[in-house]
PDB file of N, CA and C in Angstrom:
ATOM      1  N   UNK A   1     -10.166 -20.479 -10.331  1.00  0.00           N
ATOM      2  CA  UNK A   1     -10.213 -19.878  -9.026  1.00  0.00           C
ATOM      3  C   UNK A   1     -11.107 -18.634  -9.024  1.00  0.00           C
ATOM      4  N   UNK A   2     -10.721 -17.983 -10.084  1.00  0.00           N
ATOM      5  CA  UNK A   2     -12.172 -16.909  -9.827  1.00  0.00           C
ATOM      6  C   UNK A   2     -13.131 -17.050  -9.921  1.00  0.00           C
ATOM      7  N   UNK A   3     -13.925 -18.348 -10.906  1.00  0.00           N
ATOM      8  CA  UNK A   3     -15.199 -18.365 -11.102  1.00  0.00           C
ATOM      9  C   UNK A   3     -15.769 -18.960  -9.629  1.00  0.00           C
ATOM     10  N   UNK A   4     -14.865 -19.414  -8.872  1.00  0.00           N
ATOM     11  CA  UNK A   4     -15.196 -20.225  -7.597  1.00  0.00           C
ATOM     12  C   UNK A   4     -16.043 -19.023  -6.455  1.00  0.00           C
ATOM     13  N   UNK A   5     -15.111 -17.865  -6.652  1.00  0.00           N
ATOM     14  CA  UNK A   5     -15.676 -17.091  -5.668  1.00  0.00           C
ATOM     15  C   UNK A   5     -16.271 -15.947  -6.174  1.00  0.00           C
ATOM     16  N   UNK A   6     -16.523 -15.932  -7.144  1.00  0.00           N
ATOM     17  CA  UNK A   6     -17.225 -15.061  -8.080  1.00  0.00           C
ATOM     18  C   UNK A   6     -19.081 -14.604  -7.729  1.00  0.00           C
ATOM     19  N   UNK A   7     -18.739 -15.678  -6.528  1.00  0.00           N
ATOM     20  CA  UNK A   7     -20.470 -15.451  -5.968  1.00  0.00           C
ATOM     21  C   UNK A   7     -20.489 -15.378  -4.672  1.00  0.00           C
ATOM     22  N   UNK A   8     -19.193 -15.317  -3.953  1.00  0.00           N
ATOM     23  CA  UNK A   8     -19.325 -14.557  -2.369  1.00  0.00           C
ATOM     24  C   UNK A   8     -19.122 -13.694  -2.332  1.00  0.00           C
ATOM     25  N   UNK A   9     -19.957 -13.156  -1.323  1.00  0.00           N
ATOM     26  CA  UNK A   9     -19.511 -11.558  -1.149  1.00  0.00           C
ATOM     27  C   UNK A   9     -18.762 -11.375  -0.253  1.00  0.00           C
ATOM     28  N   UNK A  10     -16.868 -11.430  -0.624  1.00  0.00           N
ATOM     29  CA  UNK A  10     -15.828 -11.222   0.245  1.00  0.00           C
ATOM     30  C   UNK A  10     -15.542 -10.329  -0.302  1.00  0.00           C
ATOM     31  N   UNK A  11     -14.079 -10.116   0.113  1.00  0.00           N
ATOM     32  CA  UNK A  11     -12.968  -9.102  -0.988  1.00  0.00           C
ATOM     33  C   UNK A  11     -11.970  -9.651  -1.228  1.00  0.00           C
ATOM     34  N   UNK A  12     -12.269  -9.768  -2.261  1.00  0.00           N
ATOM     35  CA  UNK A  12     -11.182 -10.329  -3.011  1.00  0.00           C
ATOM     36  C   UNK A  12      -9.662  -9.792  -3.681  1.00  0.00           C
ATOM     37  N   UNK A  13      -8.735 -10.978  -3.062  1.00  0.00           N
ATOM     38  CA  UNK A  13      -7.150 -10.662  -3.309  1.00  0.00           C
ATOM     39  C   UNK A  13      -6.373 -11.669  -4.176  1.00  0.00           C
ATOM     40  N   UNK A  14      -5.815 -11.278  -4.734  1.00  0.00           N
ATOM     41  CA  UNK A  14      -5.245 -12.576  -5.650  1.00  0.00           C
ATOM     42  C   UNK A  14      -3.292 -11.746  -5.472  1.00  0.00           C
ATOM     43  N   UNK A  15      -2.652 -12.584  -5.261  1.00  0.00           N
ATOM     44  CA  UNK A  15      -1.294 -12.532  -5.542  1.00  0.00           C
ATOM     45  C   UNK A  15      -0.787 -13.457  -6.175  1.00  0.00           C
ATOM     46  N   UNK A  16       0.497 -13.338  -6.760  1.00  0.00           N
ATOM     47  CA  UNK A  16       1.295 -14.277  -7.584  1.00  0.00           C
ATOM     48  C   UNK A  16       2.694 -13.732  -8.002  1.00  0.00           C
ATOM     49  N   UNK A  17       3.375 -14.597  -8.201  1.00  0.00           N
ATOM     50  CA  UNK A  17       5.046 -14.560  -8.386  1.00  0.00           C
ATOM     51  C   UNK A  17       4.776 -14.417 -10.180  1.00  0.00           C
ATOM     52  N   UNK A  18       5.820 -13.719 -10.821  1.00  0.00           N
ATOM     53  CA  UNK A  18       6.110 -13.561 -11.917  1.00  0.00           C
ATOM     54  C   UNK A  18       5.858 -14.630 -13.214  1.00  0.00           C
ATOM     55  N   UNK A  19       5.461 -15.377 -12.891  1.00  0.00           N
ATOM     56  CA  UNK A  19       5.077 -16.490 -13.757  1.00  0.00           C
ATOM     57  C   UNK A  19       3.415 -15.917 -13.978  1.00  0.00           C
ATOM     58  N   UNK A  20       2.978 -15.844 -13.008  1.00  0.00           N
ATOM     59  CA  UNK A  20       1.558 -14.820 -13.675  1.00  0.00           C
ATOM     60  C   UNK A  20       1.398 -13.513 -13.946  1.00  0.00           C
ATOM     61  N   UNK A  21       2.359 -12.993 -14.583  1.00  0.00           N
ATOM     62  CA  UNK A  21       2.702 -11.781 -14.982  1.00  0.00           C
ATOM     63  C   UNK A  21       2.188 -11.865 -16.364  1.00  0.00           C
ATOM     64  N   UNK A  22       0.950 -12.130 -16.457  1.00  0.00           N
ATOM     65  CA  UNK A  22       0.370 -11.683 -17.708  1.00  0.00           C
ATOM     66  C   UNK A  22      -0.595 -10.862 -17.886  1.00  0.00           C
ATOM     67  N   UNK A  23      -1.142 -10.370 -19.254  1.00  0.00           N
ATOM     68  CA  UNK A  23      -2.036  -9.138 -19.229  1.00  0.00           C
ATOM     69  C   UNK A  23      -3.489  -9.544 -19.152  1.00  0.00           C
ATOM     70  N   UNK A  24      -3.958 -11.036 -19.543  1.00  0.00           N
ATOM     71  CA  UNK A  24      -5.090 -11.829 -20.046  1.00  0.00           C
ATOM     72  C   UNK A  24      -5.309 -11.796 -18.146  1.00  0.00           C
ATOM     73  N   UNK A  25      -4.784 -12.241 -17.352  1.00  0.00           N
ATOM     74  CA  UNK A  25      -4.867 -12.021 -16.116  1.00  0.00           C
ATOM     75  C   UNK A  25      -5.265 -10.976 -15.661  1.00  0.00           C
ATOM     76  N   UNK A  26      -4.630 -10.083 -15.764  1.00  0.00           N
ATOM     77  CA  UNK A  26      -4.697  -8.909 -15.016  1.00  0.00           C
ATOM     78  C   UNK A  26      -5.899  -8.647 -15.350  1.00  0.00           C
ATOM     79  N   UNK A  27      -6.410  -8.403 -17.003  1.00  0.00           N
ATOM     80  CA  UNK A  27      -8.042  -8.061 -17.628  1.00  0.00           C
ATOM     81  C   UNK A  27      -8.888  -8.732 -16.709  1.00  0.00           C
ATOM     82  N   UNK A  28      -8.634 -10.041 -16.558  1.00  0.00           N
ATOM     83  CA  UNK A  28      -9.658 -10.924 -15.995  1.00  0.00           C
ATOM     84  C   UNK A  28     -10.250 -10.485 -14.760  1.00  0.00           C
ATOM     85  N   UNK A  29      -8.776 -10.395 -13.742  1.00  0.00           N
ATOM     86  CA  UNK A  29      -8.947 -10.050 -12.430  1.00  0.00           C
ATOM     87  C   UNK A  29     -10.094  -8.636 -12.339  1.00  0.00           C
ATOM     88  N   UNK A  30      -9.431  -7.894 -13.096  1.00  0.00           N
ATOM     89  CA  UNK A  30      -9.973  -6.543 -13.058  1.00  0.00           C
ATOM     90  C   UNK A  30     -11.310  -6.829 -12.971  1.00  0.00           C
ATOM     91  N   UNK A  31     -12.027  -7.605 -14.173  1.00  0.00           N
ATOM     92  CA  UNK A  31     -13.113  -7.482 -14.465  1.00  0.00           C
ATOM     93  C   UNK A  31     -14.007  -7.888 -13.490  1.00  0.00           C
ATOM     94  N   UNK A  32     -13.228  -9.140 -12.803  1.00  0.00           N
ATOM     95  CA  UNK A  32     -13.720  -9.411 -11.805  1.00  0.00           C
ATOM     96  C   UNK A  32     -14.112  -8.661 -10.675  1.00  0.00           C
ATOM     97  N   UNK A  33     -13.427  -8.011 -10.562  1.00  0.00           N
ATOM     98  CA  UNK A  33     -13.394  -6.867  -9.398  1.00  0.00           C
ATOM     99  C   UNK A  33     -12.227  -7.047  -8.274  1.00  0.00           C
ATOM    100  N   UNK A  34     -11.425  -7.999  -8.752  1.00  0.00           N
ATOM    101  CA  UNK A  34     -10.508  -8.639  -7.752  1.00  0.00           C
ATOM    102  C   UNK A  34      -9.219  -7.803  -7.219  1.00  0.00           C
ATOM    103  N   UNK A  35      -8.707  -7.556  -6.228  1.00  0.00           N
ATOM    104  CA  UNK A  35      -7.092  -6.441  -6.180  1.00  0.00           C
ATOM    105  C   UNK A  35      -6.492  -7.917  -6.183  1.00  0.00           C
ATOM    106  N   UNK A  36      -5.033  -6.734  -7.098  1.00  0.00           N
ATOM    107  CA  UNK A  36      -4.153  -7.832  -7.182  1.00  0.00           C
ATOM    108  C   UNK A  36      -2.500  -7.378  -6.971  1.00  0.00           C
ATOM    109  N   UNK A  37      -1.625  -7.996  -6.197  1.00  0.00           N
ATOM    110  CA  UNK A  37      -0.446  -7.887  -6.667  1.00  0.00           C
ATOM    111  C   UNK A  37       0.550  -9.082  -7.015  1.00  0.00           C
ATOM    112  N   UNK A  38       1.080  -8.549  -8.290  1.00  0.00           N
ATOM    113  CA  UNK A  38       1.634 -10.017  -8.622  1.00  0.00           C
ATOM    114  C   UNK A  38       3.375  -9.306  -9.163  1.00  0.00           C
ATOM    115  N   UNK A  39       4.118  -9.915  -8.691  1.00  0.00           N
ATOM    116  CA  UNK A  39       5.617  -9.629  -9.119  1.00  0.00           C
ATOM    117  C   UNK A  39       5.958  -9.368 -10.663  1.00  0.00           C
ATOM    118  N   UNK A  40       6.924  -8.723 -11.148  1.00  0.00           N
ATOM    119  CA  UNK A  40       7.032  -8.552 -12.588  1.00  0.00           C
ATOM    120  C   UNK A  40       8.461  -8.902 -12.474  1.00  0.00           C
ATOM    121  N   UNK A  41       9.050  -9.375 -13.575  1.00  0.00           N
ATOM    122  CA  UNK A  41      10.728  -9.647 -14.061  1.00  0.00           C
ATOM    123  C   UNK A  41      11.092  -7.924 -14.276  1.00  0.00           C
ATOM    124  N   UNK A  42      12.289  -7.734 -13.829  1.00  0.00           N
ATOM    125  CA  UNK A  42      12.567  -6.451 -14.013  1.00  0.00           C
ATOM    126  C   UNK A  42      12.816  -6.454 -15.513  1.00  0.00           C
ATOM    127  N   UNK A  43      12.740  -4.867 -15.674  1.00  0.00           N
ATOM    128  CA  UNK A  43      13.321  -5.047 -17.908  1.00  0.00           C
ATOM    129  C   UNK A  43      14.325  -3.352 -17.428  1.00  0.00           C
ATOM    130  N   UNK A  44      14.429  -2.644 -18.174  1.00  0.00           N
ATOM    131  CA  UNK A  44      15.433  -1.820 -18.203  1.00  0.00           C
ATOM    132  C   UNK A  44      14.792  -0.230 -18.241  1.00  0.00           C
ATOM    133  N   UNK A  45      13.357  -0.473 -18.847  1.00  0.00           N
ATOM    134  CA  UNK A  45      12.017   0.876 -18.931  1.00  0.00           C
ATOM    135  C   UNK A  45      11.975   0.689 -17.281  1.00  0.00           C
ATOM    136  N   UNK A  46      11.929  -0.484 -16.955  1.00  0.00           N
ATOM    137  CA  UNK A  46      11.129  -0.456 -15.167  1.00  0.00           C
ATOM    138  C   UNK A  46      12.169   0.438 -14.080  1.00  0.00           C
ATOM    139  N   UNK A  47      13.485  -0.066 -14.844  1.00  0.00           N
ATOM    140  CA  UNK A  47      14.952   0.087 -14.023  1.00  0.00           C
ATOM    141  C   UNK A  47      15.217   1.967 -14.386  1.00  0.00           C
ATOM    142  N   UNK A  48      14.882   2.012 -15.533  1.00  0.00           N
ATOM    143  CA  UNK A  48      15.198   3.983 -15.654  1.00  0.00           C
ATOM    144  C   UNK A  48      14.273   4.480 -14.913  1.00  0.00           C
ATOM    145  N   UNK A  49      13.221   4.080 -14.574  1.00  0.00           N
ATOM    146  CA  UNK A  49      11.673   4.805 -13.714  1.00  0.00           C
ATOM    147  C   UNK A  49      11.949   4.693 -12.046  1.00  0.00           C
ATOM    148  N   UNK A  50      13.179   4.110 -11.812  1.00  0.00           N
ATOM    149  CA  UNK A  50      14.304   4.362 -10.594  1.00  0.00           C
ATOM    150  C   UNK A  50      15.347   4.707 -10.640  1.00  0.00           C
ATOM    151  N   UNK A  51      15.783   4.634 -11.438  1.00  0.00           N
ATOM    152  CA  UNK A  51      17.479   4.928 -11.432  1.00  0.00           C
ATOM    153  C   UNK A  51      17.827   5.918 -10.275  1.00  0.00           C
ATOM    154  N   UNK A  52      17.088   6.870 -10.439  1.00  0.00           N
ATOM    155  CA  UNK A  52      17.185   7.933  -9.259  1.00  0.00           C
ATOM    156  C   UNK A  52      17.702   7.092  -7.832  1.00  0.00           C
ATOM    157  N   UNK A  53      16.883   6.309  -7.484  1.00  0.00           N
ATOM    158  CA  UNK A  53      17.616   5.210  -6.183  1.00  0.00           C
ATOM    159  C   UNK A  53      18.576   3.784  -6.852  1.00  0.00           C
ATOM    160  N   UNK A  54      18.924   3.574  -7.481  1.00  0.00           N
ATOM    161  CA  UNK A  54      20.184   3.066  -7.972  1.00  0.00           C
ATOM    162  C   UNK A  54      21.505   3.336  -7.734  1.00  0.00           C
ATOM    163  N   UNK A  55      21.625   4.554  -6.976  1.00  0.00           N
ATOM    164  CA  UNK A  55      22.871   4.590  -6.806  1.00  0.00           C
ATOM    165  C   UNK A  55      22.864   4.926  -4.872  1.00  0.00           C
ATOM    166  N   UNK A  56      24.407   4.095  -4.663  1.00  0.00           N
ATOM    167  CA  UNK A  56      24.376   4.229  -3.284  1.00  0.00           C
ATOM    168  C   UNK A  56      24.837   5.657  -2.644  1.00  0.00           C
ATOM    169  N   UNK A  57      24.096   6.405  -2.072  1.00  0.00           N
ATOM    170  CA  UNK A  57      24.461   7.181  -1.441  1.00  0.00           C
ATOM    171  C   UNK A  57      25.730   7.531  -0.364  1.00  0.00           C
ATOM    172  N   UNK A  58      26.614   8.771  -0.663  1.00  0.00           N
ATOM    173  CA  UNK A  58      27.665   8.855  -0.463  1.00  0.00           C
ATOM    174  C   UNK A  58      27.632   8.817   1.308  1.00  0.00           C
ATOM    175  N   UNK A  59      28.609   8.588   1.972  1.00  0.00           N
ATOM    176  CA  UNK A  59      28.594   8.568   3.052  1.00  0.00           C
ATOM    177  C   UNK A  59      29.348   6.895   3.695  1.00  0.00           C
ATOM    178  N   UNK A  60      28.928   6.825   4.900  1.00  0.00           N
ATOM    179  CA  UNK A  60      29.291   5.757   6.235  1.00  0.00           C
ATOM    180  C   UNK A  60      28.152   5.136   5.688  1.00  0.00           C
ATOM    181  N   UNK A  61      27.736   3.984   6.062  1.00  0.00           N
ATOM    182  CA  UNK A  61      27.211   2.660   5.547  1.00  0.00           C
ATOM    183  C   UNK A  61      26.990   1.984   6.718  1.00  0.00           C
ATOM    184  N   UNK A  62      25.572   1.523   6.863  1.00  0.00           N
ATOM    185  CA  UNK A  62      25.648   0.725   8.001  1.00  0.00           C
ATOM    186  C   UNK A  62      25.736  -0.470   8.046  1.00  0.00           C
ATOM    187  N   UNK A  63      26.667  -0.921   8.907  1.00  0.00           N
ATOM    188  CA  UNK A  63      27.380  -2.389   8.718  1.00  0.00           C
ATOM    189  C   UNK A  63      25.993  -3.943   8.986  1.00  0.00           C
ATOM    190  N   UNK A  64      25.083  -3.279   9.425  1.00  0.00           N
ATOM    191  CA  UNK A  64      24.316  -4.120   9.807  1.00  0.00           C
ATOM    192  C   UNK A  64      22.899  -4.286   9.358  1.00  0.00           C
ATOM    193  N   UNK A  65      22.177  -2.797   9.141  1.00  0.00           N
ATOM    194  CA  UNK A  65      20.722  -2.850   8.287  1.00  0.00           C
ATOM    195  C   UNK A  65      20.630  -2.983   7.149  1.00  0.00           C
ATOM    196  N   UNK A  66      19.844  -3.374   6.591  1.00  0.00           N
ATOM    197  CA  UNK A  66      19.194  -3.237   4.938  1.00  0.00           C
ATOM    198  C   UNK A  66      18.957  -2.075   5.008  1.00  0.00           C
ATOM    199  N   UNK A  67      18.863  -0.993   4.620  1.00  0.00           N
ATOM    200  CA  UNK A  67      17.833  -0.132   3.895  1.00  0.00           C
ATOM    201  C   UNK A  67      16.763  -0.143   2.604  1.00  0.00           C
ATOM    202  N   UNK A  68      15.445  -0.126   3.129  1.00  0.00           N
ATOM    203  CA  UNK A  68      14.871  -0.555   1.912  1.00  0.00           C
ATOM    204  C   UNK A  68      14.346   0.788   1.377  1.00  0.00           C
ATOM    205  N   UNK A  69      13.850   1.168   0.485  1.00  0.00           N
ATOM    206  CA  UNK A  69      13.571   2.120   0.127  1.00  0.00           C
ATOM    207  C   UNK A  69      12.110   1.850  -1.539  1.00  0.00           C
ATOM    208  N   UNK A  70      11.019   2.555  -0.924  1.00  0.00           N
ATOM    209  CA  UNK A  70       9.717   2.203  -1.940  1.00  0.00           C
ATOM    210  C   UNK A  70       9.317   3.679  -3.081  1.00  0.00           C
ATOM    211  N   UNK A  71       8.627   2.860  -4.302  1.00  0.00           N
ATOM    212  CA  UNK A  71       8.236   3.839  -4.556  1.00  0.00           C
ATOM    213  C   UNK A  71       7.206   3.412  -5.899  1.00  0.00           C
ATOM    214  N   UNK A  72       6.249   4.178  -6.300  1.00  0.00           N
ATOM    215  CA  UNK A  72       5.440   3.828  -7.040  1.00  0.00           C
ATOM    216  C   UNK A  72       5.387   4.306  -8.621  1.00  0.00           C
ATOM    217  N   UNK A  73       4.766   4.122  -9.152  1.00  0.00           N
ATOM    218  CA  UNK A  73       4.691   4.683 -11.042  1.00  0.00           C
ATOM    219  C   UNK A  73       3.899   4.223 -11.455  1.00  0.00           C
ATOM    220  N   UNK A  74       3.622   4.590 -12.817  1.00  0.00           N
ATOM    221  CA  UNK A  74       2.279   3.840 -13.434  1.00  0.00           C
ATOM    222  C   UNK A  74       3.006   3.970 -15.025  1.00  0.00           C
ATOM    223  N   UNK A  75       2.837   2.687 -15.139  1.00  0.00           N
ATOM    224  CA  UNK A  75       3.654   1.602 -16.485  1.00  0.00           C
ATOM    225  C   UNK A  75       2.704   1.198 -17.455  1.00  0.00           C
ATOM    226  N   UNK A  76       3.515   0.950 -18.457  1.00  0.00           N
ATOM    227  CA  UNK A  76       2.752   0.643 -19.707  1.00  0.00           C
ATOM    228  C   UNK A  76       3.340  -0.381 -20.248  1.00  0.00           C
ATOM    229  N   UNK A  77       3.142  -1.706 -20.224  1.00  0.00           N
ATOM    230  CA  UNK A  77       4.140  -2.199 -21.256  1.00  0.00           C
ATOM    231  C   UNK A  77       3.170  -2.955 -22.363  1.00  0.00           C
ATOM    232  N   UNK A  78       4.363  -3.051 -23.430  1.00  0.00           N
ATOM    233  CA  UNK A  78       3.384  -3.312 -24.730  1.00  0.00           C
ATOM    234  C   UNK A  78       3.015  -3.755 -25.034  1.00  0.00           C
ATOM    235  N   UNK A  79       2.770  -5.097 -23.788  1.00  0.00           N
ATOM    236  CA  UNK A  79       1.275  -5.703 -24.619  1.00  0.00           C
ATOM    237  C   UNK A  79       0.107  -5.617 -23.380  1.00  0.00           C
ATOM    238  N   UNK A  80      -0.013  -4.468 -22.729  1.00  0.00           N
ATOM    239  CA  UNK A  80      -0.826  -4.858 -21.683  1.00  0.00           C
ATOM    240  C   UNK A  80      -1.940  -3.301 -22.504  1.00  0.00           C
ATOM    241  N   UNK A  81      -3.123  -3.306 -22.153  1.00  0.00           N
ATOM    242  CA  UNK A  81      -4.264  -2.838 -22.961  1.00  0.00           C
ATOM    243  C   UNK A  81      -4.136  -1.142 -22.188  1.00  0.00           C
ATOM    244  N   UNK A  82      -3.345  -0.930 -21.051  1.00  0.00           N
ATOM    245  CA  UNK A  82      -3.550   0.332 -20.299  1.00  0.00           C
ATOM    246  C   UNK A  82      -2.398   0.567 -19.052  1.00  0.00           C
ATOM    247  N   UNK A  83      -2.186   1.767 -18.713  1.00  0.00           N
ATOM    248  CA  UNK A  83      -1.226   1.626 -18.277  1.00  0.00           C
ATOM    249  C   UNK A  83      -1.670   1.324 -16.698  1.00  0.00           C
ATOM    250  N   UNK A  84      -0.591   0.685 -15.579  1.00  0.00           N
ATOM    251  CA  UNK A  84      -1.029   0.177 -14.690  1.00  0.00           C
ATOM    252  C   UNK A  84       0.000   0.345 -13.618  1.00  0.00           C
ATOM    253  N   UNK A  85      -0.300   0.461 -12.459  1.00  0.00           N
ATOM    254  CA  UNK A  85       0.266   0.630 -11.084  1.00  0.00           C
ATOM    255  C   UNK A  85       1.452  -0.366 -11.112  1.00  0.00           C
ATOM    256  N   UNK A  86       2.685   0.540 -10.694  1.00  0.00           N
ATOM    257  CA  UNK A  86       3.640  -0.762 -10.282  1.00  0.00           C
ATOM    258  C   UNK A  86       4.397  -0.077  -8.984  1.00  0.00           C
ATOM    259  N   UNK A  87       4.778  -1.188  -8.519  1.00  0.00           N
ATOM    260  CA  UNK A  87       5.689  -0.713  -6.768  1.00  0.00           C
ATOM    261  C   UNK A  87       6.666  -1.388  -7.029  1.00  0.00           C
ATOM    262  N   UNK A  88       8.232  -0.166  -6.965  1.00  0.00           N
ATOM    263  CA  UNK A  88       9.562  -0.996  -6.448  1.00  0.00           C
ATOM    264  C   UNK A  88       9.789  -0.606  -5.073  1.00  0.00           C
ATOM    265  N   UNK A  89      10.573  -2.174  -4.851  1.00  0.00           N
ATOM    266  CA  UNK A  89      11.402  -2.134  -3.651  1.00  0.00           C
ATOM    267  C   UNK A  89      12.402  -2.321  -3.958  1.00  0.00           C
ATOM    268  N   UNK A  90      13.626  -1.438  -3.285  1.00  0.00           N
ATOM    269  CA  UNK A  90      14.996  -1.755  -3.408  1.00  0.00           C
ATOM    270  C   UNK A  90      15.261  -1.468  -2.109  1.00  0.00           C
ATOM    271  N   UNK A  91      16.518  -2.327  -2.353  1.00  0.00           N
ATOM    272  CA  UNK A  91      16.869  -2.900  -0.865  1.00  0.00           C
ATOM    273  C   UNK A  91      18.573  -2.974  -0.847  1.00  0.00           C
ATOM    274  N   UNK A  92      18.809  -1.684  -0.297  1.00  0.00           N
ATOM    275  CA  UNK A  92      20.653  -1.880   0.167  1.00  0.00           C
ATOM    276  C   UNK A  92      20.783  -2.616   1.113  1.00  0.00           C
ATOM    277  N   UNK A  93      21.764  -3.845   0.943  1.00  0.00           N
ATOM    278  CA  UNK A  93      22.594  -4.744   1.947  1.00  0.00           C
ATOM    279  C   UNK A  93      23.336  -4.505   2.179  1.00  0.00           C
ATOM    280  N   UNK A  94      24.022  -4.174   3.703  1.00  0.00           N
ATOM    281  CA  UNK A  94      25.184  -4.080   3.763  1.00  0.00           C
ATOM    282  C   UNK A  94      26.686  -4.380   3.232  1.00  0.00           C
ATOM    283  N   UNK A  95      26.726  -5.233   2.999  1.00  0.00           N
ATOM    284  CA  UNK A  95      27.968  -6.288   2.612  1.00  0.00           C
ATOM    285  C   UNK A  95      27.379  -6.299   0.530  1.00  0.00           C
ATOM    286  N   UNK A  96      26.713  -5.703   0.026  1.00  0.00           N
ATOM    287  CA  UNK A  96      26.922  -6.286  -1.188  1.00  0.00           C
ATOM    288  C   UNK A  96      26.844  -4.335  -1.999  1.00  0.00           C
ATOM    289  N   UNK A  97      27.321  -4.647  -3.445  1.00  0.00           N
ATOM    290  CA  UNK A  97      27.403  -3.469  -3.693  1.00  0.00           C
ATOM    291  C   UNK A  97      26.344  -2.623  -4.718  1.00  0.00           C
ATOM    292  N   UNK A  98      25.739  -3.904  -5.246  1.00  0.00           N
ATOM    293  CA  UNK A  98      24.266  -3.094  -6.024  1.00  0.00           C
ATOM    294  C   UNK A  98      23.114  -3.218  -5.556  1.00  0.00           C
ATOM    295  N   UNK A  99      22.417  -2.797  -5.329  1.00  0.00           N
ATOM    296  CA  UNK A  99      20.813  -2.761  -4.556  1.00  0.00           C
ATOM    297  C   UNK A  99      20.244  -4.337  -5.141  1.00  0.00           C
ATOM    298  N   UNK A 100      19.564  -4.984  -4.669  1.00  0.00           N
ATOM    299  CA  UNK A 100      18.447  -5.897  -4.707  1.00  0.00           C
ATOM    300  C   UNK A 100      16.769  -4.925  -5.584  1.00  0.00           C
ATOM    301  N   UNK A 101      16.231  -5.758  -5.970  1.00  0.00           N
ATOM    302  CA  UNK A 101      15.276  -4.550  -6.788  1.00  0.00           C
ATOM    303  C   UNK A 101      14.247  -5.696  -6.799  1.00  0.00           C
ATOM    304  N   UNK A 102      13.331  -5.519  -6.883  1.00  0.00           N
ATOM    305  CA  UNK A 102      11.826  -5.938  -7.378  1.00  0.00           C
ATOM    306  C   UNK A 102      10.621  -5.480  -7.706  1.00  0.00           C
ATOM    307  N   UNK A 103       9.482  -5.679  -8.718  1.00  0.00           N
ATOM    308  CA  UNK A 103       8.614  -4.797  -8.866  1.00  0.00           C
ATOM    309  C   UNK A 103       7.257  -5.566  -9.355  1.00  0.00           C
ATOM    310  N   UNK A 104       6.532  -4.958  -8.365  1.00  0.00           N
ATOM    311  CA  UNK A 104       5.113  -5.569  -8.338  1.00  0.00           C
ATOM    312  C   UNK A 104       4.022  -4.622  -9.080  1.00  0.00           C
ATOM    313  N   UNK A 105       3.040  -5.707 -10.192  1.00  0.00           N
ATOM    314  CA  UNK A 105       1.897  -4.481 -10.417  1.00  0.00           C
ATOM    315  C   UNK A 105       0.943  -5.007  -9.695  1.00  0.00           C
ATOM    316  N   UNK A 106       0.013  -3.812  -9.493  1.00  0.00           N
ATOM    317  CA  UNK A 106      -0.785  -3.847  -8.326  1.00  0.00           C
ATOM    318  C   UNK A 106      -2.253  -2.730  -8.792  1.00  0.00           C
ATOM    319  N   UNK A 107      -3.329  -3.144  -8.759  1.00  0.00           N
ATOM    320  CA  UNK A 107      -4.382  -2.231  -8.545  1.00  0.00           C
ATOM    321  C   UNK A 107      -4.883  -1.895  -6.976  1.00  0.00           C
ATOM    322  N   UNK A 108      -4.078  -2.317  -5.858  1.00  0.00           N
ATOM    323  CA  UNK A 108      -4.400  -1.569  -4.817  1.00  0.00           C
ATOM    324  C   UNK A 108      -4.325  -0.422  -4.232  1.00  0.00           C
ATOM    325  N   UNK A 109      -4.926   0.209  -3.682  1.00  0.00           N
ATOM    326  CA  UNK A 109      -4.929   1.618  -3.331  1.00  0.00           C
ATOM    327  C   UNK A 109      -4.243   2.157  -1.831  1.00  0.00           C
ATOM    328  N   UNK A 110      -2.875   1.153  -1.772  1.00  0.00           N
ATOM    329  CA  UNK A 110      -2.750   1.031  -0.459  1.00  0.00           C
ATOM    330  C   UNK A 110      -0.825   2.086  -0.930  1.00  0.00           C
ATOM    331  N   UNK A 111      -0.738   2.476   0.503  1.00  0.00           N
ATOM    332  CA  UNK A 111       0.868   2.757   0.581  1.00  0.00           C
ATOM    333  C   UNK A 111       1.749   1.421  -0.398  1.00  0.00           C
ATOM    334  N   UNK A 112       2.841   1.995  -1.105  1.00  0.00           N
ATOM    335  CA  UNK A 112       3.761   1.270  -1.457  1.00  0.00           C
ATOM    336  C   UNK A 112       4.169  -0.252  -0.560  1.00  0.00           C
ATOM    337  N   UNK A 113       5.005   0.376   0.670  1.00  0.00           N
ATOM    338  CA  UNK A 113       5.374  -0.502   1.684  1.00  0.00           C
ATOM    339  C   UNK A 113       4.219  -1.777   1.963  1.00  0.00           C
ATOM    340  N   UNK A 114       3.086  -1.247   2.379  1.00  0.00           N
ATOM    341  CA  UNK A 114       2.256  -1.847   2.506  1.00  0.00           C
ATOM    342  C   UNK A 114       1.927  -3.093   1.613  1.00  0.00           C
ATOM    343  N   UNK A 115       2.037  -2.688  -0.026  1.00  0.00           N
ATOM    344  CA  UNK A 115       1.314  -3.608  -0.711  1.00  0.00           C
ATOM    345  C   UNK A 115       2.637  -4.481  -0.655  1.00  0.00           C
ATOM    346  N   UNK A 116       4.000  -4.322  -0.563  1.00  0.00           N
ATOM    347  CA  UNK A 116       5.073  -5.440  -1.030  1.00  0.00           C
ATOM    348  C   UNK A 116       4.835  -5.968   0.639  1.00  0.00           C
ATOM    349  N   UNK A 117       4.143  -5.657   1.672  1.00  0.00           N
ATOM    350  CA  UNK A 117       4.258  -6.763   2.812  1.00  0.00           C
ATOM    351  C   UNK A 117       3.233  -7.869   2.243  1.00  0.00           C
ATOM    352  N   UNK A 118       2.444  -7.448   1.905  1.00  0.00           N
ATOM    353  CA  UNK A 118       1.021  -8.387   1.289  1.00  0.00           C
ATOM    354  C   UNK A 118       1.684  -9.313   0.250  1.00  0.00           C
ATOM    355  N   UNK A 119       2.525  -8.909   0.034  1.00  0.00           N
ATOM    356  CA  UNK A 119       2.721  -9.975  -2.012  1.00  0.00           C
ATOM    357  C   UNK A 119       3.632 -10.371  -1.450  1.00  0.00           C
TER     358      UNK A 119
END
């Protein structure tokens, strides 16, 4: 797929679910010039670089919204060549009692919120 468009002059986006959560990728894309966001499996380094929003805030609860709540960092993991942009979203549900979590790496230069509407 990249060598395909490797000769138009668009802008190029590539997304993907956690199964392409590799580093040989990410090099590639880069080199290409391509932005990318692609989902990561959470691990427990990703989960301490939030913890801060891990816990539910004291108070009344609203019976009906999510609250989502974003935020960004820049990660290293050990087999990737440099460290690299990642965005969580966590997401309080009403009715359940630990946050929902997910985390995307991303070389875009966009707001948090923004890049998890795109991926």
């Amino acid at each position: 797929m990249i060598a395909r468009y490797a000769t138009r002059d668009i802008l190029r986006f590539f997304r993907a679910d956690s199964a392409y959560a590799i580093p040989s990728i990410y090099e590639r894309l880069e080199r290409a010039g391509y932005f990318y966001a692609i989902r990561l499996h959470a691990n427990n380094v990703l989960r301490e670089k939030i913890a801060h929003r891990l816990t539910r805030a004291v108070g009344r609860h609203s019976l009906t919204k999510v609250k989502r709540f974003f935020g960004d960092f820049h990660y290293q993991a050990a087999s990737w060549d440099k460290e690299r942009r990642v965005i969580a979203k966590i997401e309080w549900h009403p009715s359940e009692l630990f946050p929902r979590v997910g985390f995307i790496v991303t070389n875009l230069p966009m707001e948090p919120d923004w890049v998890v509407r795109l991926s």
